[in-house]
N, C-alpha and C. Protein backbone atom coordinates (compact mmCIF):
# COMPACT_ATOMS: atom_id res chain seq x y z
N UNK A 1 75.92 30.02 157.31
CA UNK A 1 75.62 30.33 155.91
C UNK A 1 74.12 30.15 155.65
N UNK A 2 73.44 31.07 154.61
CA UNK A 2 72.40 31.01 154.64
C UNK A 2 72.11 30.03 153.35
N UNK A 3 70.78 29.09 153.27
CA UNK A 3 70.84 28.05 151.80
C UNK A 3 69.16 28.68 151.88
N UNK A 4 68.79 29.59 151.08
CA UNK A 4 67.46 29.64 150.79
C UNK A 4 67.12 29.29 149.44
N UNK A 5 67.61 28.40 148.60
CA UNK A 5 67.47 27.46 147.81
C UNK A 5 67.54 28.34 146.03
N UNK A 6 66.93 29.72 146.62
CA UNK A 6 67.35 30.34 144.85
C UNK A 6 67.85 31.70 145.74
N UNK A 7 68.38 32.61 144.36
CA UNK A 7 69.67 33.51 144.56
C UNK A 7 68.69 34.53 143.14
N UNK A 8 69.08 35.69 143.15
CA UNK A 8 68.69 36.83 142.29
C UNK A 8 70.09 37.45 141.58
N UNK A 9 70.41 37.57 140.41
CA UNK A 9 71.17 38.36 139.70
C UNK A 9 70.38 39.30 139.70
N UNK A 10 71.58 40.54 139.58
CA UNK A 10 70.43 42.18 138.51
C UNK A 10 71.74 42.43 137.58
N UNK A 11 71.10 42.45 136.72
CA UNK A 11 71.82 43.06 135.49
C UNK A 11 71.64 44.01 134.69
N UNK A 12 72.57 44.89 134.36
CA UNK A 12 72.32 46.18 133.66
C UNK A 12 71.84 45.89 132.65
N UNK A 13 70.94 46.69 131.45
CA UNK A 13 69.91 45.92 130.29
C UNK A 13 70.98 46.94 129.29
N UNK A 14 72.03 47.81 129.76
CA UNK A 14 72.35 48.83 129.23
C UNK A 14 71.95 50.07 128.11
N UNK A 15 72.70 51.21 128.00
CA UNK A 15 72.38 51.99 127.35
C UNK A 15 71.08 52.61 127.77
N UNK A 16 70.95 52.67 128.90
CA UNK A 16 69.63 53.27 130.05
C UNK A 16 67.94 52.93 129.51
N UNK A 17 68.22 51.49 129.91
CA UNK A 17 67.16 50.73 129.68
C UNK A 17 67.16 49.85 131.10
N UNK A 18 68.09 50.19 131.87
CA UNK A 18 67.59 49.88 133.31
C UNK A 18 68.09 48.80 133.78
N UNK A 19 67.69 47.66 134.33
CA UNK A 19 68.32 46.78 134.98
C UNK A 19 66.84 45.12 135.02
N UNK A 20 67.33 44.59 135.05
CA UNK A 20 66.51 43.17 134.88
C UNK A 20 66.89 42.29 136.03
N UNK A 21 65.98 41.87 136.88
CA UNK A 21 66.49 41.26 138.12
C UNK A 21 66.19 39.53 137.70
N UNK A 22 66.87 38.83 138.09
CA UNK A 22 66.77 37.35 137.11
C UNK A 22 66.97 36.46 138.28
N UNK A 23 65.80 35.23 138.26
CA UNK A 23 65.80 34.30 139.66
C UNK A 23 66.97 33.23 139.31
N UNK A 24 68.16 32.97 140.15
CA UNK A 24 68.77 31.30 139.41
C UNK A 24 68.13 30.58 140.17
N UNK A 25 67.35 29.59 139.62
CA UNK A 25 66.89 28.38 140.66
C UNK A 25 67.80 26.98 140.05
N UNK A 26 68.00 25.96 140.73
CA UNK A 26 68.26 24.41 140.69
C UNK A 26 68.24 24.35 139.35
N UNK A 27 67.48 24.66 138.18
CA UNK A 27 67.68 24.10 136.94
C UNK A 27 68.75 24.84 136.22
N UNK A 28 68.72 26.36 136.56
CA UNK A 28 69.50 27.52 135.96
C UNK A 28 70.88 26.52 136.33
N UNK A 29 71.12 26.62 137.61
CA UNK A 29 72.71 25.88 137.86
C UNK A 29 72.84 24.58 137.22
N UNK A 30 71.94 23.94 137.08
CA UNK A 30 72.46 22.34 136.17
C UNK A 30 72.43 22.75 135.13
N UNK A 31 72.35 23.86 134.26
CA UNK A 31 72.37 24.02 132.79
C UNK A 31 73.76 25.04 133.07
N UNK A 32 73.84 25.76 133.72
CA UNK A 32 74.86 26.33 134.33
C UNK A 32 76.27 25.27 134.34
N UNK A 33 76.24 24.38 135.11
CA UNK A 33 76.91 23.92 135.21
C UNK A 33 77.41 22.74 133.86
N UNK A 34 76.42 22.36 133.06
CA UNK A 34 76.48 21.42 131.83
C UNK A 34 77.00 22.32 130.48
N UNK A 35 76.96 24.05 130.58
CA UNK A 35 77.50 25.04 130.19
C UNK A 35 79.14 25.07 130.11
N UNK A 36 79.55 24.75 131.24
CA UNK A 36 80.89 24.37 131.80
C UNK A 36 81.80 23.01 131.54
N UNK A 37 80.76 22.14 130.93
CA UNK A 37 81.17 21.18 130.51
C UNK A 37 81.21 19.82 131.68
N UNK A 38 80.64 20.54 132.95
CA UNK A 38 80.66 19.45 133.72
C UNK A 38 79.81 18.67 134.42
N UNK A 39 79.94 17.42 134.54
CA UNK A 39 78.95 16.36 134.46
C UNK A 39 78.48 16.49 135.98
N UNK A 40 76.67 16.87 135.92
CA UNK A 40 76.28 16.93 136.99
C UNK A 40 76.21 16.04 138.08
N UNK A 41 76.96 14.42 137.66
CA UNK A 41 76.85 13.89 138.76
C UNK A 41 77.96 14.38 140.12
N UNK A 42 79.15 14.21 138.49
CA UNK A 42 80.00 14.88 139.30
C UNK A 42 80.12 15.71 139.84
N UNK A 43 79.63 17.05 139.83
CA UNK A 43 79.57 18.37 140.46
C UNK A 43 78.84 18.04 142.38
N UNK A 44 77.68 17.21 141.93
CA UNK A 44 76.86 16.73 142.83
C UNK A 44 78.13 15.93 144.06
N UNK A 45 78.79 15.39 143.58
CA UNK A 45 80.15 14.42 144.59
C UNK A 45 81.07 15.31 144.48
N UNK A 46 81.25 16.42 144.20
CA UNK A 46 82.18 17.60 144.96
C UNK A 46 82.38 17.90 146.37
N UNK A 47 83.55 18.35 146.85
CA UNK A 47 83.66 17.80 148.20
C UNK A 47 84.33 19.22 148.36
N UNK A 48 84.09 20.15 149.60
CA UNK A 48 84.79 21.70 149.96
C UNK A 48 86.20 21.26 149.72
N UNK A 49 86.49 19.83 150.31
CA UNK A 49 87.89 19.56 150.25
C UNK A 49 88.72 19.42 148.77
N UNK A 50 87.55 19.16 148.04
CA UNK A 50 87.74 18.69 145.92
C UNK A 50 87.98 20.69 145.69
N UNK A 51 87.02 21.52 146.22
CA UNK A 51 87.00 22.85 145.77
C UNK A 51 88.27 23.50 146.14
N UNK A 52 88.81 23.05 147.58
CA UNK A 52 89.94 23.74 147.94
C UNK A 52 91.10 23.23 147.19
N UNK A 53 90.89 22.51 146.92
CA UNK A 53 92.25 21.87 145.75
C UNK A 53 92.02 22.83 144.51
N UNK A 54 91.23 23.78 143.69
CA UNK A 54 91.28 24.25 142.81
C UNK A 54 91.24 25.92 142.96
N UNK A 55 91.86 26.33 144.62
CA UNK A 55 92.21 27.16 144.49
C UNK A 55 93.70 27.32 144.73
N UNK A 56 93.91 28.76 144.48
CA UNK A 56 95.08 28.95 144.16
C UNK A 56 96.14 29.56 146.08
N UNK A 57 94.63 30.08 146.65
CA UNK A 57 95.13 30.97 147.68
C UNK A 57 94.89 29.99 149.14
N UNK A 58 95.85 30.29 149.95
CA UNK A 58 95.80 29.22 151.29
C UNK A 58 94.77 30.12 152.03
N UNK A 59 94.47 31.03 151.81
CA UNK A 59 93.43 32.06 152.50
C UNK A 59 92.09 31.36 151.88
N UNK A 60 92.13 31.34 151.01
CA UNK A 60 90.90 30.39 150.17
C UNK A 60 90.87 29.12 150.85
N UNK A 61 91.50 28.55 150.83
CA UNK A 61 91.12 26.64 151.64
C UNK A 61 91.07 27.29 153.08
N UNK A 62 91.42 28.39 153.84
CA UNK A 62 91.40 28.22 155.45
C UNK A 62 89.94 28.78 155.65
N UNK A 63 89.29 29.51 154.28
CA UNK A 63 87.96 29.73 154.53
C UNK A 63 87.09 28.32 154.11
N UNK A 64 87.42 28.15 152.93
CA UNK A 64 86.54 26.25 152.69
C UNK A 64 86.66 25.70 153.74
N UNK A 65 87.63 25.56 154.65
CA UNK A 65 87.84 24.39 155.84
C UNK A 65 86.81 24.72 156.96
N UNK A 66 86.92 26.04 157.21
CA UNK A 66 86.02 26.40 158.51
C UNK A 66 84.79 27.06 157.79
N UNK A 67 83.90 26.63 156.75
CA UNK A 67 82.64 26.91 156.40
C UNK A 67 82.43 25.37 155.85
N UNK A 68 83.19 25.09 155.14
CA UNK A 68 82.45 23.59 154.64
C UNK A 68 81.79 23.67 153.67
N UNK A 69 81.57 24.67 152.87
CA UNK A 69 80.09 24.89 151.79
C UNK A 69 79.21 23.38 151.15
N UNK A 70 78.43 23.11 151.10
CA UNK A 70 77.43 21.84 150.80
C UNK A 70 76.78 21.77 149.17
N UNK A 71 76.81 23.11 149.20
CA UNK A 71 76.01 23.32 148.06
C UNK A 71 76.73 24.45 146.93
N UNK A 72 75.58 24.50 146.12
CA UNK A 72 76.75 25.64 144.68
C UNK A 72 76.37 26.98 145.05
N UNK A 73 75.26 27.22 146.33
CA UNK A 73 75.11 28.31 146.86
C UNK A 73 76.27 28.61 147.74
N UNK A 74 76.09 28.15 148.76
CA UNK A 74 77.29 28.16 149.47
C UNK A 74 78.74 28.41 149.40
N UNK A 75 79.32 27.33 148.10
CA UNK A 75 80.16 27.47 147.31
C UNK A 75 80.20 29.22 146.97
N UNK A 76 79.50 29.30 146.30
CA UNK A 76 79.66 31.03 146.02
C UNK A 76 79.71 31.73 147.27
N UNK A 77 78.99 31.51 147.81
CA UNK A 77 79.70 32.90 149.78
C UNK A 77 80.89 32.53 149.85
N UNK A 78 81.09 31.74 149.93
CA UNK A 78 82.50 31.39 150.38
C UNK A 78 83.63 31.68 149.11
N UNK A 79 83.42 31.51 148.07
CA UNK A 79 84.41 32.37 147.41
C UNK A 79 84.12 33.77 147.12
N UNK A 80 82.91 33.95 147.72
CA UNK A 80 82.78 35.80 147.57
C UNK A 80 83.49 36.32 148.34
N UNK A 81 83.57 35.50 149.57
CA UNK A 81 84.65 35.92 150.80
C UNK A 81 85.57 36.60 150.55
N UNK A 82 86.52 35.95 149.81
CA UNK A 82 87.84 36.68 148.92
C UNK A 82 87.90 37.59 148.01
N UNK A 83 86.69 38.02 147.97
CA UNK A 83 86.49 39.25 146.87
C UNK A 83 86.47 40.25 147.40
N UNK A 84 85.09 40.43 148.63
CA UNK A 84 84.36 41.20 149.15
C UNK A 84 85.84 42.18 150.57
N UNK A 85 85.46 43.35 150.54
CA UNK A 85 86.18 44.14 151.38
C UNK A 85 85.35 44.75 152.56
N UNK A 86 85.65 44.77 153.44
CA UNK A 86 85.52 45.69 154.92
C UNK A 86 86.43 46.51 154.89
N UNK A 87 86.44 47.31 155.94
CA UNK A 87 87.09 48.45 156.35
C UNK A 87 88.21 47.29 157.76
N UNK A 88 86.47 46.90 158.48
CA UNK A 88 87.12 46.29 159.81
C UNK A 88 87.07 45.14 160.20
N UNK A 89 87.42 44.38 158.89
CA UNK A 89 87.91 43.10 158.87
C UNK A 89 89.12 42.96 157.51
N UNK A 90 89.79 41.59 158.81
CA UNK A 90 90.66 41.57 157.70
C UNK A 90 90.42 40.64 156.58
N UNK A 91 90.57 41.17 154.87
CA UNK A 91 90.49 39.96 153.64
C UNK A 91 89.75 38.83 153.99
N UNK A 92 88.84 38.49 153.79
CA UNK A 92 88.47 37.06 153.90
C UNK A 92 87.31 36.72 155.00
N UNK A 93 88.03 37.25 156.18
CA UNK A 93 87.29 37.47 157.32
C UNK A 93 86.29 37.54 158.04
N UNK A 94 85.68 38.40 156.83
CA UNK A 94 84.13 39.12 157.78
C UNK A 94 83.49 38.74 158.19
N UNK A 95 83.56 37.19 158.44
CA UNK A 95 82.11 36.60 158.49
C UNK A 95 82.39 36.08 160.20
N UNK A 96 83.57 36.41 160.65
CA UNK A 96 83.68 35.83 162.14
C UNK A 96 83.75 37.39 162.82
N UNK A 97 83.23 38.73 162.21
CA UNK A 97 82.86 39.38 162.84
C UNK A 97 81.19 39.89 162.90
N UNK A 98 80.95 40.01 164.46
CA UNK A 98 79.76 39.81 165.21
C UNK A 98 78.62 40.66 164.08
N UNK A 99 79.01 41.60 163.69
CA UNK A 99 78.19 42.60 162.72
C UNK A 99 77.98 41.96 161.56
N UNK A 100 78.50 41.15 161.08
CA UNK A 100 78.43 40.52 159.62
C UNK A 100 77.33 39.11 159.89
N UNK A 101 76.94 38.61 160.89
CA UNK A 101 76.17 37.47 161.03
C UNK A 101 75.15 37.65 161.30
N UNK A 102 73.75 38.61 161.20
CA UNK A 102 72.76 38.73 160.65
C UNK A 102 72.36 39.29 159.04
N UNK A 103 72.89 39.73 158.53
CA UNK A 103 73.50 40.99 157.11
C UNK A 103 74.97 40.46 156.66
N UNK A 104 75.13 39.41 156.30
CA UNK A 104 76.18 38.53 155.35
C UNK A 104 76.29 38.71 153.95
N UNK A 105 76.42 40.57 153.79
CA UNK A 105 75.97 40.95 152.55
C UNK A 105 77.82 40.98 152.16
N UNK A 106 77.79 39.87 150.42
CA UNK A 106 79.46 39.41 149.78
C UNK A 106 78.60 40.03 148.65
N UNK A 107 77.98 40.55 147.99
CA UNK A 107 77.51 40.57 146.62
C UNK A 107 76.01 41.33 146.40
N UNK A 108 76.77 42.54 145.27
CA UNK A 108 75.27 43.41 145.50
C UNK A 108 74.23 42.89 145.71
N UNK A 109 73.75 41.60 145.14
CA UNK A 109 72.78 41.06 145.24
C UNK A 109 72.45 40.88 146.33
N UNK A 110 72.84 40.52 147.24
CA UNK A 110 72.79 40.18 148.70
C UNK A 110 71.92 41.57 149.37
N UNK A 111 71.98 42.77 149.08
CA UNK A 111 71.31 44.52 149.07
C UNK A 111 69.98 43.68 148.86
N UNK A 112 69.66 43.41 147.37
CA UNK A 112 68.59 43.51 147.39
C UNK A 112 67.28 42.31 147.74
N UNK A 113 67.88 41.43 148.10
CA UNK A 113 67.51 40.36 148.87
C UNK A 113 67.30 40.27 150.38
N UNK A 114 68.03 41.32 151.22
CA UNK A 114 67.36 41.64 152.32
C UNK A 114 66.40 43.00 152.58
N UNK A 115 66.57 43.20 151.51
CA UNK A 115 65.96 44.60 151.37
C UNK A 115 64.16 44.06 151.46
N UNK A 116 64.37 42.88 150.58
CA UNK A 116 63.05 42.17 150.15
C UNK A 116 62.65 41.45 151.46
N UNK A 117 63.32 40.72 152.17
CA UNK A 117 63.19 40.17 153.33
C UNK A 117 62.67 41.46 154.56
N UNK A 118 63.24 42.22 154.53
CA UNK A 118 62.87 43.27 155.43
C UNK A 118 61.82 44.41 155.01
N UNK A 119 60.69 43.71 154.02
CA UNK A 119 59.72 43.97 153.85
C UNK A 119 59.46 45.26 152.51
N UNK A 120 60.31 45.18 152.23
CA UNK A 120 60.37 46.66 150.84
C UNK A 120 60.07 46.10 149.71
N UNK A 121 59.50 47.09 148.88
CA UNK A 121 58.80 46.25 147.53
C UNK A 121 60.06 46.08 146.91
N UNK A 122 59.92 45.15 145.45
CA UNK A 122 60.95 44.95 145.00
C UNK A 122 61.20 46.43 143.93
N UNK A 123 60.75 47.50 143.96
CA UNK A 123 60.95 48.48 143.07
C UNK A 123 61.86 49.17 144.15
N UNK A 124 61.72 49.40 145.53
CA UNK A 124 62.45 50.16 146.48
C UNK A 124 63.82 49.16 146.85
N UNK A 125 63.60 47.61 146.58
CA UNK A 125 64.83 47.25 147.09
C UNK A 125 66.08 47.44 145.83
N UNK A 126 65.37 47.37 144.49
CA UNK A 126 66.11 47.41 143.13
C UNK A 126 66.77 49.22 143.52
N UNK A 127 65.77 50.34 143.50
CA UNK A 127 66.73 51.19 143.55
C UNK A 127 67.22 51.48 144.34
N UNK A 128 67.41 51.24 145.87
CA UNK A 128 68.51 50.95 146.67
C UNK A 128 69.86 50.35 146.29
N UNK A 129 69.60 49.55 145.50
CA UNK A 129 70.73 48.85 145.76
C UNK A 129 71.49 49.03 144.56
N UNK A 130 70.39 49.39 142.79
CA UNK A 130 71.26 50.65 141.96
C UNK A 130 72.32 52.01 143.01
N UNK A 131 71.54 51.99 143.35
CA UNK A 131 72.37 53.57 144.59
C UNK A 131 73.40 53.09 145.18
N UNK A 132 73.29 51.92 145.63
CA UNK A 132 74.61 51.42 146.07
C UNK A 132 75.96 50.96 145.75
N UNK A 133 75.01 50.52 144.38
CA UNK A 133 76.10 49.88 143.46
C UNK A 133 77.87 51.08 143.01
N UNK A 134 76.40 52.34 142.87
CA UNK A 134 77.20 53.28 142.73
C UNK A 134 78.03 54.41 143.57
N UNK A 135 77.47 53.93 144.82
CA UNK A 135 78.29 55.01 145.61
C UNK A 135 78.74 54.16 147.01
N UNK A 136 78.61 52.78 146.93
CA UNK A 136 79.00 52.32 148.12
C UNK A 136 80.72 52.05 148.49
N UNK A 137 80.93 52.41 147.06
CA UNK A 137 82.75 52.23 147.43
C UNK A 137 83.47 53.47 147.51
N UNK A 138 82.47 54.63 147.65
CA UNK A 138 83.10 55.99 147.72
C UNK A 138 83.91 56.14 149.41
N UNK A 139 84.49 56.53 149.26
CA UNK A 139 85.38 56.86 150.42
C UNK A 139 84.69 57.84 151.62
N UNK A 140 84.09 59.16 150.70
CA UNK A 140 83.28 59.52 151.65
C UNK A 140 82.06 58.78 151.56
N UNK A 141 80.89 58.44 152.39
CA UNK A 141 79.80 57.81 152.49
C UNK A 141 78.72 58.50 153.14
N UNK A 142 78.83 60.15 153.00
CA UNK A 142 77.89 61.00 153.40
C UNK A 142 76.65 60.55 152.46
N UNK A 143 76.50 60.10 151.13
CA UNK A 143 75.23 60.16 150.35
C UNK A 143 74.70 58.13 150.69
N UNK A 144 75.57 57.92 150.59
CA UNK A 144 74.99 56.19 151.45
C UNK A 144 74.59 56.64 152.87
N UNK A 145 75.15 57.38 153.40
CA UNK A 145 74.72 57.09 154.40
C UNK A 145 73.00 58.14 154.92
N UNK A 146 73.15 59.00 154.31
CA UNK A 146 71.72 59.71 154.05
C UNK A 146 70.90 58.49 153.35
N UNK A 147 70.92 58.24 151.98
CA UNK A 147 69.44 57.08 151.46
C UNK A 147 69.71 55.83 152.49
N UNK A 148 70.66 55.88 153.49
CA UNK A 148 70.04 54.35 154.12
C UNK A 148 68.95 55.48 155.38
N UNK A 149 69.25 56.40 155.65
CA UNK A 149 68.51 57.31 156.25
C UNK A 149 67.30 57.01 155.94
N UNK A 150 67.33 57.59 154.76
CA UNK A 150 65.64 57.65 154.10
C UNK A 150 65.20 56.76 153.60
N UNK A 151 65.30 55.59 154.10
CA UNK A 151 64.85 54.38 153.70
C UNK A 151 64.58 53.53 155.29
N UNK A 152 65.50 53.85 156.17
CA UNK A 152 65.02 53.28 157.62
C UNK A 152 65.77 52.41 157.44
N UNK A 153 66.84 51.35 156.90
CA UNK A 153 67.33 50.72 157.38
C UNK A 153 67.29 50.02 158.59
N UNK A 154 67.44 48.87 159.19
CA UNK A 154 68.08 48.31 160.47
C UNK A 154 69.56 48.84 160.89
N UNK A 155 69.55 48.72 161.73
CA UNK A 155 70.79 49.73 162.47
C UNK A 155 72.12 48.62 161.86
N UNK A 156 71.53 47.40 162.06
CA UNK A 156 72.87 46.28 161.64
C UNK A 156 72.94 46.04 160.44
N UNK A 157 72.17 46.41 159.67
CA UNK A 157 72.48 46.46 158.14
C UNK A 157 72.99 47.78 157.59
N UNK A 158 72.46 49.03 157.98
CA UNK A 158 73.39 49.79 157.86
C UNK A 158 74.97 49.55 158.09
N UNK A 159 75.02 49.68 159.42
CA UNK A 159 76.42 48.90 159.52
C UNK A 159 77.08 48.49 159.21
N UNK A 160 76.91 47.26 158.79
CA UNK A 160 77.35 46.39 157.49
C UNK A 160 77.19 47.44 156.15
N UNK A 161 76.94 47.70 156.03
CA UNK A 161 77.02 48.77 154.22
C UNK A 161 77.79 49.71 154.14
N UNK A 162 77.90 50.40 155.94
CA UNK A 162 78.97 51.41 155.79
C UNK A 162 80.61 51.24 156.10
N UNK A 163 80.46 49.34 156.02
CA UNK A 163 81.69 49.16 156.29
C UNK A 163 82.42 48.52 155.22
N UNK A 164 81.66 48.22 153.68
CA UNK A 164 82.01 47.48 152.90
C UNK A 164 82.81 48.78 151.99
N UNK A 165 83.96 48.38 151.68
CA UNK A 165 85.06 48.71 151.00
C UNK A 165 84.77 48.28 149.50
N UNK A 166 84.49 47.79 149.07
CA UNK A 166 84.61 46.49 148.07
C UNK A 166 83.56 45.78 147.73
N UNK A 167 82.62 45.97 146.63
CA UNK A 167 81.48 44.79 147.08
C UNK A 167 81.55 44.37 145.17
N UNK A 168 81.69 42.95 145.28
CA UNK A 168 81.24 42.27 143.69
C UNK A 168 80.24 42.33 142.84
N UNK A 169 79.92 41.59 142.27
CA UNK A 169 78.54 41.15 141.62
C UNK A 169 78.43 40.26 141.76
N UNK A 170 76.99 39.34 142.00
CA UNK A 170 77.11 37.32 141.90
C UNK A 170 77.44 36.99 140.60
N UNK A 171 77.32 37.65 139.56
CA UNK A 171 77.37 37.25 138.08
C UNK A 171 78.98 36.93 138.47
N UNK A 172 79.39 38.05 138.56
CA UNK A 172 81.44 37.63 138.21
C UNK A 172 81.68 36.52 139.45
N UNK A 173 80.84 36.54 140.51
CA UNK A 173 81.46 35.54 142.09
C UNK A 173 80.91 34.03 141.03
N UNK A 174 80.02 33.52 140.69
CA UNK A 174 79.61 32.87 139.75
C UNK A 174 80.82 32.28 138.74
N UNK A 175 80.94 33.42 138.08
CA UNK A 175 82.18 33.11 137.14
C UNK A 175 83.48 32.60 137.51
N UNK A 176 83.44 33.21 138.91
CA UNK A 176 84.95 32.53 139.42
C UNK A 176 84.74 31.06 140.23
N UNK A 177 83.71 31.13 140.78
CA UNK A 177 83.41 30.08 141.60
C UNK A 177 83.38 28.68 139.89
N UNK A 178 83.01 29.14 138.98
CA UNK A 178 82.64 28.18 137.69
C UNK A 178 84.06 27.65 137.63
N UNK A 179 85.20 28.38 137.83
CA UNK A 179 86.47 28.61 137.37
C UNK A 179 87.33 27.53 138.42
N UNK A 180 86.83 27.44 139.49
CA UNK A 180 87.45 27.10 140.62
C UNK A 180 86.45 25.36 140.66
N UNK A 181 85.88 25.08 140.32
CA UNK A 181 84.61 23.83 140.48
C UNK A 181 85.35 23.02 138.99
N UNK A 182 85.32 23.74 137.90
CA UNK A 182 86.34 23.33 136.42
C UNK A 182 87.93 22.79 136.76
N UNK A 183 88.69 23.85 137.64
CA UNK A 183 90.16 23.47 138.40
C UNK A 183 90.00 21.84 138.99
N UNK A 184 88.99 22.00 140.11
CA UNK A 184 89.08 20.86 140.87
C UNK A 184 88.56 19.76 140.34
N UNK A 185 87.36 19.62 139.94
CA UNK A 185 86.99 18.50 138.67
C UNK A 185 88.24 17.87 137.61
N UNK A 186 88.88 18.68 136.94
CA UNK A 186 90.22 18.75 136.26
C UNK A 186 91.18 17.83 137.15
N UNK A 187 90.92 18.44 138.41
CA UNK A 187 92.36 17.68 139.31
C UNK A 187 91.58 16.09 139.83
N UNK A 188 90.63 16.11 140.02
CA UNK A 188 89.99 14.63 140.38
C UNK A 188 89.98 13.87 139.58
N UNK A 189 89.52 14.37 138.26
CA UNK A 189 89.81 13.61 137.02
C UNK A 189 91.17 13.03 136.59
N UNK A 190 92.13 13.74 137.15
CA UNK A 190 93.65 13.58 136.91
C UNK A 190 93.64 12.08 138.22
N UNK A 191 93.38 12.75 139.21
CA UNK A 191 93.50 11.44 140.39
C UNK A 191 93.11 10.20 140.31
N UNK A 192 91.81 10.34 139.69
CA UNK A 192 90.95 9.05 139.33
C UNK A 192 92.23 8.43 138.59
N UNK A 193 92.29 9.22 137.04
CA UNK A 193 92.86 8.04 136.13
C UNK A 193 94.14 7.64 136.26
N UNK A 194 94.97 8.22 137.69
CA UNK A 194 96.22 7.86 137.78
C UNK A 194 95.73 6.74 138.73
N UNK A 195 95.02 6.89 139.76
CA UNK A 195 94.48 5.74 140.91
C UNK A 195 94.38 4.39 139.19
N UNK A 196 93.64 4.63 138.92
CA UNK A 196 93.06 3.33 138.02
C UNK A 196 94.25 2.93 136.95
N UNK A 197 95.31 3.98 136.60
CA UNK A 197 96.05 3.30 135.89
C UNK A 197 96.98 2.00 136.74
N UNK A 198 97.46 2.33 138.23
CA UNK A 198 98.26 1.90 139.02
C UNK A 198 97.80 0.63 139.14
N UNK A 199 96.10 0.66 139.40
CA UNK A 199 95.22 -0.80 139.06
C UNK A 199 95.76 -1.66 138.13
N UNK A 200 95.73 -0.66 137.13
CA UNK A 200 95.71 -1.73 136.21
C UNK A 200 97.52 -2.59 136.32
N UNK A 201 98.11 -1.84 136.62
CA UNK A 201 99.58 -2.38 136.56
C UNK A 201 99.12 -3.02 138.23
């Protein structure tokens, strides 16, 4: 898993006024998370094992178990996991196939963040990955697969793009991951005060 410490939303500004690319750093998530109602120490003593308790799917904890996530970055790949589609992997999967472990793209955002890494301004990686947004789940992939043409792509990131079925947004992987961190907090909180009532008797 990759932890490069901040993450990029893009968001539509709508009504064709374009799109706004927005940094979350460390403070965004503690206000993020105090948004949610939950106490950053606690979030901080969250455990993959506290997160897998607040999901619902055993496909969900068999990915927490064999990634471990550390952080609220992390946390999000790993429940993007369950979102995100391949062609040639199965649900959940992709990440133990050989093509997916340089280009670990779960979330448009993920487009335009290597796009940036692999040296493209951020005006060429933004409309790439507008283009993608919109035609990467088409069935045929003759027009993805021309602009990764004309853009030069890496052969393994192509790859990876022409195999995604399915791709999210971090905003909604965010929202669910908020959803799933609220569950398990909820259930620790339940544990604590039954542990301490038993104390007290």
């Amino acid at each position: 898993m990759r932890n490069r410490g901040y993450r990029f939303i893009i968001r539509d500004l709508g009504f064709g006024h374009g799109c706004a690319v927005m940094c979350i750093n460390a403070a965004c998530i503690n206000a993020l998370i105090k948004e949610y109602g939950i106490d950053p120490v606690i979030f901080r003593k969250l455990t993959w094992e506290d997160l897998a308790e607040g999901l619902s799917s055993d496909r969900g904890r068999v990915i927490l178990e064999e990634m471990r996530p550390r952080n609220f970055w992390q946390m999000c790949d790993a429940i993007s996991l369950l979102y995100t589609r391949y062609y040639s992997a199965e649900p959940g999967m992709a990440y133990k196939e050989r093509w997916f472990r340089k280009y670990p793209i779960l979330v448009e955002e993920d487009i335009y963040e290597f796009m940036l890494e692999e040296g493209f301004s951020q005006d060429e990686a933004l409309e790439f990955t507008e283009f993608c947004k919109d035609h990467i789940q088409d069935t045929d992939k003759r027009d993805l697969r021309d602009m990764i043409e004309l853009y030069d792509l890496p052969d393994e990131m192509a790859e990876v793009l022409m195999d995604i079925k399915l791709l999210p947004t971090r905003q909604r992987m965010i929202e669910e991951l908020m959803a799933v961190i609220v569950r398990a907090v909820s259930i620790t909180r339940r544990e604590v005060n039954i542990r301490e009532s038993r104390e007290v008797y």
